[in-house]
Protein backbone atom coordinates (compact mmCIF):
# COMPACT_ATOMS: atom_id res chain seq x y z
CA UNK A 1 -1.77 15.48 -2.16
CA UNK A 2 -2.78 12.28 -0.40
CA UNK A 3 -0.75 8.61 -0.87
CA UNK A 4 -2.85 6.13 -0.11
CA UNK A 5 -0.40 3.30 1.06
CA UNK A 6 -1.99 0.15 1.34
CA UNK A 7 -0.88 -3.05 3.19
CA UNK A 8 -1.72 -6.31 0.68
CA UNK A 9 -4.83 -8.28 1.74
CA UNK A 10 -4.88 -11.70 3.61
CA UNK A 11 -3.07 -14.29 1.61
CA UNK A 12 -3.52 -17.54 3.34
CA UNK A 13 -0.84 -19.50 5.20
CA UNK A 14 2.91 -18.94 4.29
CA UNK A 15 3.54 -22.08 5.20
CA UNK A 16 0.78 -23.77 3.39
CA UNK A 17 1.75 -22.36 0.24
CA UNK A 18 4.50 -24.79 -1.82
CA UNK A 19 5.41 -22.41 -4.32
CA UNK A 20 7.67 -18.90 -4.75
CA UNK A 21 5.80 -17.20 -1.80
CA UNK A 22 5.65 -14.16 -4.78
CA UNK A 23 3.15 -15.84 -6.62
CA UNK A 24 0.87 -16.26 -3.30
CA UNK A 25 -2.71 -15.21 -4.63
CA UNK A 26 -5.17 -13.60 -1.93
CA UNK A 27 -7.38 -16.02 0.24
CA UNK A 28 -11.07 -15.20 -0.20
CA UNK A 29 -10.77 -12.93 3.13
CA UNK A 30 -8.39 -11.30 1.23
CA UNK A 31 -10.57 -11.04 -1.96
CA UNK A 32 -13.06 -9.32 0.18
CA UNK A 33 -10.76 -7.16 1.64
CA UNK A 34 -9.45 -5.44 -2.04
CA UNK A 35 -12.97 -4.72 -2.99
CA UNK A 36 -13.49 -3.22 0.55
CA UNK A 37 -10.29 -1.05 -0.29
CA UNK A 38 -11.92 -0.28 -3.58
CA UNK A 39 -14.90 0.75 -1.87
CA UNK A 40 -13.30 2.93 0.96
CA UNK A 41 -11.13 5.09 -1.46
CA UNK A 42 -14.16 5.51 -3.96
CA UNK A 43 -14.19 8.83 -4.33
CA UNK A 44 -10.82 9.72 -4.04
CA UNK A 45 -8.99 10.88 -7.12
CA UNK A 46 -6.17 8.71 -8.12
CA UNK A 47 -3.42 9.28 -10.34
CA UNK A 48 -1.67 6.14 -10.34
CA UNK A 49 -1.65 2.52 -8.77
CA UNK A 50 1.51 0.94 -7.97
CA UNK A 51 2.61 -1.92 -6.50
CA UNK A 52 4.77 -4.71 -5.29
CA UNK A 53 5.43 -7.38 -7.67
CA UNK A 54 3.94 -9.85 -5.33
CA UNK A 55 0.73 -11.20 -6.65
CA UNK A 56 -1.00 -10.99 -3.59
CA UNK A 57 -0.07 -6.87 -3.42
CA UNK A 58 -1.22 -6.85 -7.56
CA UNK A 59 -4.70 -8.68 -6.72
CA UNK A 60 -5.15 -6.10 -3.56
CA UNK A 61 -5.36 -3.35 -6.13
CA UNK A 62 -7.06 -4.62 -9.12
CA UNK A 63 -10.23 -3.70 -8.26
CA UNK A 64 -9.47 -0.42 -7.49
CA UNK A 65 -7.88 -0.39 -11.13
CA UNK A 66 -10.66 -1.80 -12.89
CA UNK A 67 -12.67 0.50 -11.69
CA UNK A 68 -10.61 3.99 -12.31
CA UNK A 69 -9.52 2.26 -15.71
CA UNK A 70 -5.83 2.47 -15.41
CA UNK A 71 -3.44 -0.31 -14.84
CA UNK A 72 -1.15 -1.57 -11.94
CA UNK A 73 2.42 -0.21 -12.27
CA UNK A 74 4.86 -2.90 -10.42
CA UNK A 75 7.81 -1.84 -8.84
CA UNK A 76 10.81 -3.80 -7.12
CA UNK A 77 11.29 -0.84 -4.51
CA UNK A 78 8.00 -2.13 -3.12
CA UNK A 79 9.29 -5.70 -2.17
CA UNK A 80 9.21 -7.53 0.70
CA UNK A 81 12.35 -7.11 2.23
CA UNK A 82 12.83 -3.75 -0.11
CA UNK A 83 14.92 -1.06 1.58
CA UNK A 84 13.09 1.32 2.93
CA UNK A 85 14.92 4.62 1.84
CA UNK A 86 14.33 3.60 -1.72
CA UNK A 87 10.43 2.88 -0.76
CA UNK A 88 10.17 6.38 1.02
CA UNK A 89 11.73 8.10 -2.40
CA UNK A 90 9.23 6.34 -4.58
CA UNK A 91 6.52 7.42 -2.07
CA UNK A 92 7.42 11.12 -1.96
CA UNK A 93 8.45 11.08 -6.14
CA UNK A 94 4.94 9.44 -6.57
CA UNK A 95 2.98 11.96 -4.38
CA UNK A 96 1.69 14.86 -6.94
CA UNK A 97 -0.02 11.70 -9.22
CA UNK A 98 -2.17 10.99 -6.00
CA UNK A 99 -1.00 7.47 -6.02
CA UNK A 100 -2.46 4.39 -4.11
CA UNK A 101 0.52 2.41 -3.59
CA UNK A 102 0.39 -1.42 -2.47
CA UNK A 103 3.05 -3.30 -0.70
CA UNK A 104 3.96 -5.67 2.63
CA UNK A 105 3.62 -6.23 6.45
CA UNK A 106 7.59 -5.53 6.98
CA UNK A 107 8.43 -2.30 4.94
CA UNK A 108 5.43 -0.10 5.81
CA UNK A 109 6.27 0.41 9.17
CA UNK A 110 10.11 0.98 8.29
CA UNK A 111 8.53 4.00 6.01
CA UNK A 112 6.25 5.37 8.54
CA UNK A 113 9.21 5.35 11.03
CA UNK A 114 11.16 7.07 8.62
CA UNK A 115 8.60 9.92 7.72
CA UNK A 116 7.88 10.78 11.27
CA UNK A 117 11.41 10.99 11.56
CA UNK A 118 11.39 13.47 8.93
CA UNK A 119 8.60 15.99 10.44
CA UNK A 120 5.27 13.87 9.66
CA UNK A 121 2.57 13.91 12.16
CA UNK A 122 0.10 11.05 13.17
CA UNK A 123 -1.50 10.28 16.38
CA UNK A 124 -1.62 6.59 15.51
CA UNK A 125 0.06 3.55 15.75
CA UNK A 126 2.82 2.70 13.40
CA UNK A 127 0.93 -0.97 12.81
CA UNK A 128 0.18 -2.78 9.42
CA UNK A 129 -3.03 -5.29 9.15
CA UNK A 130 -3.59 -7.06 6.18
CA UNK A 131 -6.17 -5.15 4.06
CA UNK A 132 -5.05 -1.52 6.00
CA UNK A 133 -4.90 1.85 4.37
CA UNK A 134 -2.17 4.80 5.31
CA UNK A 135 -3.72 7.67 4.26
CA UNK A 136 -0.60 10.27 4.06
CA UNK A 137 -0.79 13.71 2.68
CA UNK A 138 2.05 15.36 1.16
CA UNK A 139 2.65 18.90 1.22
CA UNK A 140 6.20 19.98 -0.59
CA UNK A 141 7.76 17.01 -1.31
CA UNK A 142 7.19 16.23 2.27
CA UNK A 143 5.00 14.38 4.61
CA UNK A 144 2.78 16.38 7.02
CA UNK A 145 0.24 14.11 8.59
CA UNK A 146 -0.93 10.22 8.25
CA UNK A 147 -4.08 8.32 9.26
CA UNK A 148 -3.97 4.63 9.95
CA UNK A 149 -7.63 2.78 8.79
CA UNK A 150 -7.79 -0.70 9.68
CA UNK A 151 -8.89 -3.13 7.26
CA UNK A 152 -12.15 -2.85 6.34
């Protein structure tokens, strides 16, 4: 089964925004980049959409919700700053649903590290863009292979 792990969209200046940097909404580069995701992973099968509390991680996957008619599951282990162990779990517990799974710029490379360590396979990078998709499939309860897509 494939988890589609997704890196939030562009979110404007950290520094330009005043307020709990949780509550940062998407830029309009960013709000083009969700419905590209949307569009990219059309005719994939999804089980479940989770994500990072973050509203910027929520808005990256709401399209993709609308559209499959389900609703955006948050979860804390997705965080910014989240350890990573408990973000690998939720990935592999998550994987027979088919999940897409949203969250940030610092943890998804600490969980690709940590599944390559483990036996996965992927000729790519281990980089993050804003807007990127991890394609991972799942075999077991463990990761065989991932495929990095760039923001689209």
């Amino acid at each position: 089964m494939p988890v589609y792990l997704v890196r939030h969209a562009h979110a404007g200046s950290r520094s330009a925004w005043h307020d709990d940097d949780d509550l940062r909404p998407l830029s309009a580069k960013g709000s083009r980049q969700a419905e590209s995701l949307n569009e990219r992973i059309e005719d994939a099968s999804i089980g479940c959409i989770v994500s990072s509390p973050s509203r910027r991680c929520i808005e990256t996957v709401e399209p993709l919700a609308k559209r499959i008619g389900t609703a955006v599951d948050v979860r804390k282990e997705l965080l910014e700053g989240a350890d990573p162990d408990d973000a690998t779990a939720l990935l592999l517990e998550l994987a027979p649903r088919n999940p897409v799974v949203c969250s940030h710029g610092d943890l998804i490379p600490k969980v690709i590290r940590r599944l390559a360590a483990a036996g996965m396979k992927t000729k790519d990078a281990n980089i993050s863009q804003k807007g990127s998709l991890w394609v991972i499939t799942v075999e077991k309860g463990r990761a065989t292979k991932a495929r990095y897509h760039p923001p689209g």
